[in-house]
PDB file of N, CA and C in Angstrom:
ATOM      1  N   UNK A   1     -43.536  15.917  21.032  1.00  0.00           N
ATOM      2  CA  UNK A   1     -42.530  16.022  19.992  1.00  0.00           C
ATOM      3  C   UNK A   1     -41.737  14.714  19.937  1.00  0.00           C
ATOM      4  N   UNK A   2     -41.646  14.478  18.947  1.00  0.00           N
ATOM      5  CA  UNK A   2     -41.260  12.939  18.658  1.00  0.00           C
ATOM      6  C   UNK A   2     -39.284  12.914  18.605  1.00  0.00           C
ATOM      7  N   UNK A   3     -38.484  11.922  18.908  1.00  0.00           N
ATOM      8  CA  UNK A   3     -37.021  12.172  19.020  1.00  0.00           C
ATOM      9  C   UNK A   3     -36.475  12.353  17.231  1.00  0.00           C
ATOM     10  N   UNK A   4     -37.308  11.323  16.493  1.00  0.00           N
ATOM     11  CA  UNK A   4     -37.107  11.171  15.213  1.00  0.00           C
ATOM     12  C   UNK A   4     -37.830  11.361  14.378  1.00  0.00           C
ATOM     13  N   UNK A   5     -37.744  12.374  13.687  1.00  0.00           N
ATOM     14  CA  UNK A   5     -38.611  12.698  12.173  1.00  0.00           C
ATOM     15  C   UNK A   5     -38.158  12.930  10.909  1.00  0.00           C
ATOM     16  N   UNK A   6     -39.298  12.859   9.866  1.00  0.00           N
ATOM     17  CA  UNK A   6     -38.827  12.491   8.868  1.00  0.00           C
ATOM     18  C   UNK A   6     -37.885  13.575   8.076  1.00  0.00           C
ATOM     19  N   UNK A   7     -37.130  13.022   7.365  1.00  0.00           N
ATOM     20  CA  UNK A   7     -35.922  14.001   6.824  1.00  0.00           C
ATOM     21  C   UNK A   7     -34.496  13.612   7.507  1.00  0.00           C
ATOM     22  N   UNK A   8     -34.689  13.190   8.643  1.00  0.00           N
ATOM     23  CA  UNK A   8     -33.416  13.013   9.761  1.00  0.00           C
ATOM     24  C   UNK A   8     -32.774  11.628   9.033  1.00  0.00           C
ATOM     25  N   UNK A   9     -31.467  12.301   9.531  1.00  0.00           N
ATOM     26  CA  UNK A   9     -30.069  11.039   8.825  1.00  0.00           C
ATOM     27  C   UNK A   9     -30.746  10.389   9.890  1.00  0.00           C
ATOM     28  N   UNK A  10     -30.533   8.908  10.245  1.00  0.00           N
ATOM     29  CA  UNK A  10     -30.013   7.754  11.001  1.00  0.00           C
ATOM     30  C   UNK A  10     -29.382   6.539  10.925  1.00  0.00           C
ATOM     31  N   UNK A  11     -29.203   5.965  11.879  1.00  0.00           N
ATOM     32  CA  UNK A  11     -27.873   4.578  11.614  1.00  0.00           C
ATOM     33  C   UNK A  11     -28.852   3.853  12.334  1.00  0.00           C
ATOM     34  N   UNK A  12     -28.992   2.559  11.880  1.00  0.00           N
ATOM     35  CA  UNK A  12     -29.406   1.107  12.297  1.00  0.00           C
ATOM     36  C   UNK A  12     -28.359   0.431  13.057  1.00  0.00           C
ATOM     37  N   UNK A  13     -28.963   0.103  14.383  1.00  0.00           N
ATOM     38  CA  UNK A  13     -27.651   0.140  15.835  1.00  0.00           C
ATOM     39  C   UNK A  13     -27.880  -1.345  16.241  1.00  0.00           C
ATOM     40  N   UNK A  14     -28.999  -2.132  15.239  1.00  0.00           N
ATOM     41  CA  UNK A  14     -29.624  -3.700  15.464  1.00  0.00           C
ATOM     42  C   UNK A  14     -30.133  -4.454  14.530  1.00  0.00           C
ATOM     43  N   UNK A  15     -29.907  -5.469  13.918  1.00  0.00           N
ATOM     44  CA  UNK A  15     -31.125  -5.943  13.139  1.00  0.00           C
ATOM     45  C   UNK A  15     -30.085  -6.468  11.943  1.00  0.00           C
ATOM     46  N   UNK A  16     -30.404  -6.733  10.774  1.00  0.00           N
ATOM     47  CA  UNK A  16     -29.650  -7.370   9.457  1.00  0.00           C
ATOM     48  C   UNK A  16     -28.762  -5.822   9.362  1.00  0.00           C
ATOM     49  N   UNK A  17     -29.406  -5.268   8.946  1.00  0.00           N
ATOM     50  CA  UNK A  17     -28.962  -4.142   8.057  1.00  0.00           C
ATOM     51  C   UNK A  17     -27.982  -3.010   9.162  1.00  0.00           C
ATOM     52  N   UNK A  18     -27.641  -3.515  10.340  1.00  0.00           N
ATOM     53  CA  UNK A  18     -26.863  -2.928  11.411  1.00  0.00           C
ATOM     54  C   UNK A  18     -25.487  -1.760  11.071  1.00  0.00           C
ATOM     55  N   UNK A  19     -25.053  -0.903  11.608  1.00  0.00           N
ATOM     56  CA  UNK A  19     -23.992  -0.058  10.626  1.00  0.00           C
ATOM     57  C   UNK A  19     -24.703   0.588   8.988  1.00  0.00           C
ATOM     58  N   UNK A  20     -25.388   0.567   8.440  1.00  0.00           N
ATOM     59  CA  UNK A  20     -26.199   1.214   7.900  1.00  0.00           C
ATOM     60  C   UNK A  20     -26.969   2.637   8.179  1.00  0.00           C
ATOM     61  N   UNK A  21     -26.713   3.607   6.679  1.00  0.00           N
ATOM     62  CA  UNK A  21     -27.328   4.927   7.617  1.00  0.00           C
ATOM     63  C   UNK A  21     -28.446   4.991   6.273  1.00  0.00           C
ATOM     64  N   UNK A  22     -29.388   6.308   6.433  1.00  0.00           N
ATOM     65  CA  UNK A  22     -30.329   6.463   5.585  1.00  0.00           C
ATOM     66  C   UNK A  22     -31.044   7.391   6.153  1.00  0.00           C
ATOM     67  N   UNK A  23     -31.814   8.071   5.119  1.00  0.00           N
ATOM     68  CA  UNK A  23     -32.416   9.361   5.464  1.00  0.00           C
ATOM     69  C   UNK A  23     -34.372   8.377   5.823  1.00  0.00           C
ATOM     70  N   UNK A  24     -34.820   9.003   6.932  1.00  0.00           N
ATOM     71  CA  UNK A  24     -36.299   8.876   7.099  1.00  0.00           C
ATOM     72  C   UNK A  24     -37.228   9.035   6.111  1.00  0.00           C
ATOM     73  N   UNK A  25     -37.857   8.220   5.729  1.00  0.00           N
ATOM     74  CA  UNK A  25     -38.957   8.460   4.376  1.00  0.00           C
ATOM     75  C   UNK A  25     -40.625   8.775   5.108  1.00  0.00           C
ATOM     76  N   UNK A  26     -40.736   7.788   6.139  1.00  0.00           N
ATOM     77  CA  UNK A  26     -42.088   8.447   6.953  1.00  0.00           C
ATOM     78  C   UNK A  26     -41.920   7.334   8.420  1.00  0.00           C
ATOM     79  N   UNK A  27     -42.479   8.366   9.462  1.00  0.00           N
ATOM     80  CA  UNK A  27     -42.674   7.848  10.854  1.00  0.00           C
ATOM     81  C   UNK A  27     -44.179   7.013  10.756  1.00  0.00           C
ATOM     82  N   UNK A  28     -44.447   5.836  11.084  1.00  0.00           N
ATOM     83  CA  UNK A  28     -45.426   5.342  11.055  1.00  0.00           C
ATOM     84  C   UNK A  28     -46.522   5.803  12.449  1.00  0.00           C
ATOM     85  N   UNK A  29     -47.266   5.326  13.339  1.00  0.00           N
ATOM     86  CA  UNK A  29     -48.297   5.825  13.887  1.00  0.00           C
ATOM     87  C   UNK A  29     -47.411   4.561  15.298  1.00  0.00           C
ATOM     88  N   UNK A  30     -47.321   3.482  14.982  1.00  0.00           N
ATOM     89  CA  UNK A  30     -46.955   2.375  15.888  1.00  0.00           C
ATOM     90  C   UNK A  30     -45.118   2.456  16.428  1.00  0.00           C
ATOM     91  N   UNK A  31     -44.501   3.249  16.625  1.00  0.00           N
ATOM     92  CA  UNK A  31     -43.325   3.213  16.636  1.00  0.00           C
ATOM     93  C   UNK A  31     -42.636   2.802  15.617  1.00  0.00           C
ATOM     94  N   UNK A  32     -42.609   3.042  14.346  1.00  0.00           N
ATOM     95  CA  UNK A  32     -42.023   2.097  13.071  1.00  0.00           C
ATOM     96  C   UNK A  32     -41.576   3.357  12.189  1.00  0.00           C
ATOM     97  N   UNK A  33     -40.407   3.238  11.787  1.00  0.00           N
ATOM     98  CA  UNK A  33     -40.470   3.964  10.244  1.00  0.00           C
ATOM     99  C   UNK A  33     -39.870   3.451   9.338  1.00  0.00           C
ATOM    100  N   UNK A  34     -39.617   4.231   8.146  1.00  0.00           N
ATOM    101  CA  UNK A  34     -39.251   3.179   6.865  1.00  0.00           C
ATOM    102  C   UNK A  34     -37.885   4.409   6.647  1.00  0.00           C
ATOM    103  N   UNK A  35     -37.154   3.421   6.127  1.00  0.00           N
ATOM    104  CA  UNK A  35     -35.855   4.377   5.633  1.00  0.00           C
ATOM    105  C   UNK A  35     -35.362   3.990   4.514  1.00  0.00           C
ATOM    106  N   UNK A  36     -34.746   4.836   4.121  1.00  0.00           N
ATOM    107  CA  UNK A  36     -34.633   4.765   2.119  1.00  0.00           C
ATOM    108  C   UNK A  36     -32.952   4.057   2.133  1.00  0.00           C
ATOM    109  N   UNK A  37     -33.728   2.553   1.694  1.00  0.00           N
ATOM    110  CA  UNK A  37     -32.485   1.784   1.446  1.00  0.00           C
ATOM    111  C   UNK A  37     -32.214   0.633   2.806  1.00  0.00           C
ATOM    112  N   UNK A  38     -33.204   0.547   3.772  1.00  0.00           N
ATOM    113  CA  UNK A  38     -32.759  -0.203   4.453  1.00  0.00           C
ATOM    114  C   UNK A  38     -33.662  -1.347   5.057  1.00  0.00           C
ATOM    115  N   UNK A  39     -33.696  -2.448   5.413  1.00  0.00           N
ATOM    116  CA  UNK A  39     -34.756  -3.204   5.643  1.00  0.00           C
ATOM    117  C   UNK A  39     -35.505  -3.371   4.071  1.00  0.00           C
ATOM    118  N   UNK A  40     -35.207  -3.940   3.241  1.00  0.00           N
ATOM    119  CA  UNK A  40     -35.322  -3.606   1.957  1.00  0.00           C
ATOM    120  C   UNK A  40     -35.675  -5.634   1.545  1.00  0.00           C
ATOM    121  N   UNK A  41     -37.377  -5.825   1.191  1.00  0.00           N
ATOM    122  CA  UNK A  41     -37.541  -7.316   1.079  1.00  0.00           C
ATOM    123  C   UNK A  41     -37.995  -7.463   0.143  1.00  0.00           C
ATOM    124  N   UNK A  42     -38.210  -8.612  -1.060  1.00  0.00           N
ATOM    125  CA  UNK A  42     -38.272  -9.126  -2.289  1.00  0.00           C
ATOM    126  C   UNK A  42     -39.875  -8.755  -1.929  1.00  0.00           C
ATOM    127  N   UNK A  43     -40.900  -8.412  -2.580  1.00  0.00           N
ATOM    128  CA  UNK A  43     -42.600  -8.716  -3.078  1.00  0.00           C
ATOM    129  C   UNK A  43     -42.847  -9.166  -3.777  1.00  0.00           C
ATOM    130  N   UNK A  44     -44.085 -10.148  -3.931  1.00  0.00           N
ATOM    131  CA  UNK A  44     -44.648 -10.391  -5.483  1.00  0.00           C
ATOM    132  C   UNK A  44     -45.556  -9.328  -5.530  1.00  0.00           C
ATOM    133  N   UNK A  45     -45.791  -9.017  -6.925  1.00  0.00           N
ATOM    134  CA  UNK A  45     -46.703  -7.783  -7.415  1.00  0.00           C
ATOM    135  C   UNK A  45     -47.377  -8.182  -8.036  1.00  0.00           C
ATOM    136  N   UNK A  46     -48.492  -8.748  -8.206  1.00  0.00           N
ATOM    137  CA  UNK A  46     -49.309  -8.602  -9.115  1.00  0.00           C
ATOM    138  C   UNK A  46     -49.922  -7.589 -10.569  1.00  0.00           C
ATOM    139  N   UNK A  47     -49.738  -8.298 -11.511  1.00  0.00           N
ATOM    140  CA  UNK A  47     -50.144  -7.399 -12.288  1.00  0.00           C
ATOM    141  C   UNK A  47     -51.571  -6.581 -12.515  1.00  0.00           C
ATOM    142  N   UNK A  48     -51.782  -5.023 -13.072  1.00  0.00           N
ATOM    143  CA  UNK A  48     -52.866  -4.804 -12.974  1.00  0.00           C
ATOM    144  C   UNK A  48     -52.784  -3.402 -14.244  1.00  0.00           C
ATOM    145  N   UNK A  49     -53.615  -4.266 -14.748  1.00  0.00           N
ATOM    146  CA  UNK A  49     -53.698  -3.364 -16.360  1.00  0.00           C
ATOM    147  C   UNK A  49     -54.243  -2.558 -16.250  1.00  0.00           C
ATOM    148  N   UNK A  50     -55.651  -2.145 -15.579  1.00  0.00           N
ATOM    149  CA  UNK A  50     -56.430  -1.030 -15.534  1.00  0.00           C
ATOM    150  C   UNK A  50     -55.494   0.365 -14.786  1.00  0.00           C
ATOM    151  N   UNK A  51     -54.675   0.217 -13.580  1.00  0.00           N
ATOM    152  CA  UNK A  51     -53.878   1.217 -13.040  1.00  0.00           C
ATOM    153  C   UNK A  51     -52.315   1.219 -13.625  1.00  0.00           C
ATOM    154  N   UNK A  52     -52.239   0.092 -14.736  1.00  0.00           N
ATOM    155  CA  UNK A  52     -50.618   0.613 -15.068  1.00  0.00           C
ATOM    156  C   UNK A  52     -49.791  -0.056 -14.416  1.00  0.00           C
ATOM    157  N   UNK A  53     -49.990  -0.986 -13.793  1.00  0.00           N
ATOM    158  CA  UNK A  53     -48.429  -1.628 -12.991  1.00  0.00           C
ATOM    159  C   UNK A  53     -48.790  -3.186 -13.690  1.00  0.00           C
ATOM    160  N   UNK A  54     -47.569  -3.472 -13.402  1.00  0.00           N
ATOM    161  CA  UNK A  54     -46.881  -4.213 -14.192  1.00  0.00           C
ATOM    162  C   UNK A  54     -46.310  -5.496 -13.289  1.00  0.00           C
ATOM    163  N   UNK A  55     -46.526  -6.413 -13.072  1.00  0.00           N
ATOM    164  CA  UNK A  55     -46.823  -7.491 -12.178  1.00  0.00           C
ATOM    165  C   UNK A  55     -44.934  -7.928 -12.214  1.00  0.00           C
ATOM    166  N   UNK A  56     -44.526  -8.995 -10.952  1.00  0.00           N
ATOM    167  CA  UNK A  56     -43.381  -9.251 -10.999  1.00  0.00           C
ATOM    168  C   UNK A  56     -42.746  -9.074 -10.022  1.00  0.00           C
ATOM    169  N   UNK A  57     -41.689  -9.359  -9.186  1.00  0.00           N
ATOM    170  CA  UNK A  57     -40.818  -9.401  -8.142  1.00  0.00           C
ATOM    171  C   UNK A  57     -40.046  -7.566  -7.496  1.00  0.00           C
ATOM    172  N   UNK A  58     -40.776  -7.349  -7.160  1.00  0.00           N
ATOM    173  CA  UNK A  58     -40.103  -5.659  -7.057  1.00  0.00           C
ATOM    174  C   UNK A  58     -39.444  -5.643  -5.334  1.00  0.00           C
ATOM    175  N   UNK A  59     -39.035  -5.124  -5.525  1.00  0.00           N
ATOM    176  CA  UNK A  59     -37.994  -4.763  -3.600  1.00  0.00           C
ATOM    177  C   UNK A  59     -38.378  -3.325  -3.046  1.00  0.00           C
ATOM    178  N   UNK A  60     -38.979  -3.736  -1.341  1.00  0.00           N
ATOM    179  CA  UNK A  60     -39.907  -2.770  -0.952  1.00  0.00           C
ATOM    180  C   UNK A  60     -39.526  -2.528   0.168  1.00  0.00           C
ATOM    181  N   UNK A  61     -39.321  -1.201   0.473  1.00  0.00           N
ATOM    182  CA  UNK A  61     -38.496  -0.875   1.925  1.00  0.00           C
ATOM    183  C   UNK A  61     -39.517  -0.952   3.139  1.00  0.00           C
ATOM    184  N   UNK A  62     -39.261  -2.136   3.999  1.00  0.00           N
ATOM    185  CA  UNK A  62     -40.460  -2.331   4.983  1.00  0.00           C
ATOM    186  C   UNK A  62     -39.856  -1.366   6.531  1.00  0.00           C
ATOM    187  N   UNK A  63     -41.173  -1.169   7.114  1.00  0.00           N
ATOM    188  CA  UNK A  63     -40.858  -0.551   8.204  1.00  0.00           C
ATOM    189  C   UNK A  63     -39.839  -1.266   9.519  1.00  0.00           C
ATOM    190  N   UNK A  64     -39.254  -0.245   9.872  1.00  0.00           N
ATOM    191  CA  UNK A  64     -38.094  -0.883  11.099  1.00  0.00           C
ATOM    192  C   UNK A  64     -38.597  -0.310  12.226  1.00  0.00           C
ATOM    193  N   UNK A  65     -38.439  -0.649  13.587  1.00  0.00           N
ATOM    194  CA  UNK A  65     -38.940  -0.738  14.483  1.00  0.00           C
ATOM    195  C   UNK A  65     -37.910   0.969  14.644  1.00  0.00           C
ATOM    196  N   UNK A  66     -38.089   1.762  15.883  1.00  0.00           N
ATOM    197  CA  UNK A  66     -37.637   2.541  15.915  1.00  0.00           C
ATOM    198  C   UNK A  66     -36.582   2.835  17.292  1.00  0.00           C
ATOM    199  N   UNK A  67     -36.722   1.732  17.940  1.00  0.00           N
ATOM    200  CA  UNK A  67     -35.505   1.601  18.801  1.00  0.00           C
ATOM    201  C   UNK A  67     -34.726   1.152  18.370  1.00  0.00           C
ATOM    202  N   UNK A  68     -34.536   0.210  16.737  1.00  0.00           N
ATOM    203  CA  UNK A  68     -33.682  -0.137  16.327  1.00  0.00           C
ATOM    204  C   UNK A  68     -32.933   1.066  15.204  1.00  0.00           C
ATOM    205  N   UNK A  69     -33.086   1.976  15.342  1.00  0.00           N
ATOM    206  CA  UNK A  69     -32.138   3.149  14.468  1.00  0.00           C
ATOM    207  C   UNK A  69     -31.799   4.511  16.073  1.00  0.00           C
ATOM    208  N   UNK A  70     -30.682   5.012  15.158  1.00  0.00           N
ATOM    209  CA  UNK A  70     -30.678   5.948  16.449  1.00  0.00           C
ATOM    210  C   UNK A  70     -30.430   7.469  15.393  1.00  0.00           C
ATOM    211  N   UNK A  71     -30.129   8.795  15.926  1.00  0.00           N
ATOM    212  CA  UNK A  71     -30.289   9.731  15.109  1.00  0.00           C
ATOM    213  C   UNK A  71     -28.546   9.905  14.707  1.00  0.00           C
ATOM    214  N   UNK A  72     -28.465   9.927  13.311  1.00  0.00           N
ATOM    215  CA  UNK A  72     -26.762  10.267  12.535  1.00  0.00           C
ATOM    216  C   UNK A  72     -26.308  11.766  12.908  1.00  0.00           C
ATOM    217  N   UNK A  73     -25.108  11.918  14.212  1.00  0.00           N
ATOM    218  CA  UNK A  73     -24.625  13.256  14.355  1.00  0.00           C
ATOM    219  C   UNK A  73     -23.640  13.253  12.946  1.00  0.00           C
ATOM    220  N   UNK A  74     -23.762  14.366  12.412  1.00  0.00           N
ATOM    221  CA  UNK A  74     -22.930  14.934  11.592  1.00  0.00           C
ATOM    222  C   UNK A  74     -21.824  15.389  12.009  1.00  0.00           C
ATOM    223  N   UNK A  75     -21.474  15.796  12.946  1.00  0.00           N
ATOM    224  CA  UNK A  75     -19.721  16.325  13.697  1.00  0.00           C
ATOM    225  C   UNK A  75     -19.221  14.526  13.548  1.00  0.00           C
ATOM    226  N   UNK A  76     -19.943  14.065  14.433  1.00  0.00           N
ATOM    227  CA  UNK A  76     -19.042  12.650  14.785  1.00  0.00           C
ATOM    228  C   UNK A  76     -19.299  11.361  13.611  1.00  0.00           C
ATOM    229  N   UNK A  77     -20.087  11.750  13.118  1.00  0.00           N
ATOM    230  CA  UNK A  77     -20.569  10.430  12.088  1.00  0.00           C
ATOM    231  C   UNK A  77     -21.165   9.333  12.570  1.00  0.00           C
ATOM    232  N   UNK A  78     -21.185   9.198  13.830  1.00  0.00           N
ATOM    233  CA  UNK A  78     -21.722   8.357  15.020  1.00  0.00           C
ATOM    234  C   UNK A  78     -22.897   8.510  15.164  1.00  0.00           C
ATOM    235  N   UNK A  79     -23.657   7.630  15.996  1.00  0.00           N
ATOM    236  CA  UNK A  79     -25.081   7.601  16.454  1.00  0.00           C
ATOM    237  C   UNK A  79     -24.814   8.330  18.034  1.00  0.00           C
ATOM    238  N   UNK A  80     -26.072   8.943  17.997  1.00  0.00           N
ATOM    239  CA  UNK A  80     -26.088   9.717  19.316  1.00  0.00           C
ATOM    240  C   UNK A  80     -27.480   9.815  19.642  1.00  0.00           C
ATOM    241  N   UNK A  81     -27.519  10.363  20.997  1.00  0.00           N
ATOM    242  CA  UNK A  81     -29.012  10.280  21.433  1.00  0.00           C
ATOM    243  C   UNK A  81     -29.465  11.640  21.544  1.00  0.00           C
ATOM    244  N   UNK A  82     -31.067  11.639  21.550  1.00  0.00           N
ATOM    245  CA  UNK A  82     -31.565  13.335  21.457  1.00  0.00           C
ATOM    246  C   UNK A  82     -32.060  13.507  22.782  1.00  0.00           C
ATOM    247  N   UNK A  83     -32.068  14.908  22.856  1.00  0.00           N
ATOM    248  CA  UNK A  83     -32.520  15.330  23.966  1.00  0.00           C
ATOM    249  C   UNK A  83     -33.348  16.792  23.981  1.00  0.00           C
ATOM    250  N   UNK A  84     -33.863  17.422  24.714  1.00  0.00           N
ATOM    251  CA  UNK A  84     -34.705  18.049  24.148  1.00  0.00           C
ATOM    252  C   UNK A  84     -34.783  19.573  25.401  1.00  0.00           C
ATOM    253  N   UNK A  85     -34.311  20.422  24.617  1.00  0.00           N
ATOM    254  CA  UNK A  85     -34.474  22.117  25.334  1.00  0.00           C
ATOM    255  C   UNK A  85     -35.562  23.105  25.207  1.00  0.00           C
ATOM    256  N   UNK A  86     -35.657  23.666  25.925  1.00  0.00           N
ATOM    257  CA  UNK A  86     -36.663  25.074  26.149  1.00  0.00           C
ATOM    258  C   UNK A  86     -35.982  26.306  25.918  1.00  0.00           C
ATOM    259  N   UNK A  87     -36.078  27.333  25.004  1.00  0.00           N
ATOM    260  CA  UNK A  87     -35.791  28.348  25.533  1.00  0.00           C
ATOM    261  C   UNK A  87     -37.042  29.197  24.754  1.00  0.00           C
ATOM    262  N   UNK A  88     -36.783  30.102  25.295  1.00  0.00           N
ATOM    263  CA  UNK A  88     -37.926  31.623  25.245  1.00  0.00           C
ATOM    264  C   UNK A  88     -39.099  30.945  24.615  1.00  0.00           C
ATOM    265  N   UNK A  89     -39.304  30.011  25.165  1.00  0.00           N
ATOM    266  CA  UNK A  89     -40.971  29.086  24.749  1.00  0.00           C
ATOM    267  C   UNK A  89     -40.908  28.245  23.782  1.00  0.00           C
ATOM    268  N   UNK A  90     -39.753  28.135  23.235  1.00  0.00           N
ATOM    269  CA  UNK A  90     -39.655  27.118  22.047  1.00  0.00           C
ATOM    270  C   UNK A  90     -38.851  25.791  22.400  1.00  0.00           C
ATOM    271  N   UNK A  91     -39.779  24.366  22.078  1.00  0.00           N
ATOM    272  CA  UNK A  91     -38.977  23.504  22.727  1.00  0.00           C
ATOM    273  C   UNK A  91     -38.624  23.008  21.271  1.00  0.00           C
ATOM    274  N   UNK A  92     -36.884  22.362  21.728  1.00  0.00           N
ATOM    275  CA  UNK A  92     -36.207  21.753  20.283  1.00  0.00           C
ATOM    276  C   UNK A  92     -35.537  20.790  20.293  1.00  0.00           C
ATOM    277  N   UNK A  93     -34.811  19.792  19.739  1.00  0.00           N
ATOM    278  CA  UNK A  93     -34.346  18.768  20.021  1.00  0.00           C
ATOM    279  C   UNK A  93     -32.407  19.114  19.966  1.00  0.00           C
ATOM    280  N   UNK A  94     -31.638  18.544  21.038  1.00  0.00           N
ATOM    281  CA  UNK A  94     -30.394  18.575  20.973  1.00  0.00           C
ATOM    282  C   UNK A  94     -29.682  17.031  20.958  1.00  0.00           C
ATOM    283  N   UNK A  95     -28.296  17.340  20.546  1.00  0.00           N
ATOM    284  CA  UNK A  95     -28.015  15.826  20.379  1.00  0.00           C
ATOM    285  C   UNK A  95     -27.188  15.817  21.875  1.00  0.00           C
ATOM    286  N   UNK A  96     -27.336  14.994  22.460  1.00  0.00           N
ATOM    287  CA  UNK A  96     -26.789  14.602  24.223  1.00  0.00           C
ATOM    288  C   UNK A  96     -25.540  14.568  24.279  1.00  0.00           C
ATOM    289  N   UNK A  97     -24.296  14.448  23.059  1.00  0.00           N
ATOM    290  CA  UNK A  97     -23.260  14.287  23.492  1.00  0.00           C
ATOM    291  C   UNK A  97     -22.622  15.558  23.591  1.00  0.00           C
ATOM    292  N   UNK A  98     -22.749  16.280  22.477  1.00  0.00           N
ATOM    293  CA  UNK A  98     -22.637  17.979  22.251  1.00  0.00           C
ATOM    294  C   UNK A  98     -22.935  18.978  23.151  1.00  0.00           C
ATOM    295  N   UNK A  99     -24.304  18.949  23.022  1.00  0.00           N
ATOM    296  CA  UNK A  99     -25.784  19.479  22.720  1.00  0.00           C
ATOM    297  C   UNK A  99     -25.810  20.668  22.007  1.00  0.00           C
ATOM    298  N   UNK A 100     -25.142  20.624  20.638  1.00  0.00           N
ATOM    299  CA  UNK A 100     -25.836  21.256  19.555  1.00  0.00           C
ATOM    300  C   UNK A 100     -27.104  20.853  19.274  1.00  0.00           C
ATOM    301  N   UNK A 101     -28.160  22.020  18.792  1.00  0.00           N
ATOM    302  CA  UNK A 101     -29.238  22.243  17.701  1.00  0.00           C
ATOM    303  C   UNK A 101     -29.566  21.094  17.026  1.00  0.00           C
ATOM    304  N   UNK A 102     -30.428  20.212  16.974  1.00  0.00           N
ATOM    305  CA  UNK A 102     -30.648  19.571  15.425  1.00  0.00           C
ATOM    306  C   UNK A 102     -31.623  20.323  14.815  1.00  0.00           C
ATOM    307  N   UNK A 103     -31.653  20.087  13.395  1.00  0.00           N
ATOM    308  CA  UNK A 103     -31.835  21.128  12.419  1.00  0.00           C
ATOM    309  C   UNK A 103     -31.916  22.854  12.594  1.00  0.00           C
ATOM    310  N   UNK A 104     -30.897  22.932  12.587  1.00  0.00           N
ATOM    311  CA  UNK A 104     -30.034  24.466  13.299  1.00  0.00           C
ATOM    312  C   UNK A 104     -30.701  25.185  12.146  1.00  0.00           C
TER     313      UNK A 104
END
């Protein structure tokens, strides 16, 4: 079970875009994910008539490493770390400072 998945608030705790929060768009396979609105770099696009796009400078949210975000507690507004419980056979993730539920 992974600490961070997609849907989860987080804050960027390193990097340009540092103090920044954003919801998870997808966990990559290499430790990486992409978040909506952050790490965000100029592309050239090429145009291409047969599929409909339309060539030109577009801005593309690249993947961030994933030690560089941490998970957004909602009580504190702060970054906090997860941690992870058992009960009656079900394992789930808690936040370490609390240890409330995430996604209760």
């Amino acid at each position: 079970m992974r600490k961070i998945k997609r849907e989860d608030q987080v804050i960027v705790i390193a990097g340009k875009d540092k103090g920044r929060s954003g919801s998870v768009r997808k966990v990559l396979d290499d430790d990486r994910l992409i978040v909506a609105g952050i790490n965000v770099a100029k592309k050239h696009e090429r145009p291409n008539p047969n599929a409909g796009v339309q060539g030109g400078i577009v801005d593309k949210e690249m993947p961030i490493q994933i030690s560089n975000v941490a998970i957004l507690n909602p009580e504190t507004n702060k970054a906090d770390r997860v941690g992870f419980k058992i009960e009656d056979g079900k394992k789930f993730r808690i936040f370490k400072s609390n240890g409330k539920q995430i996604d209760a």
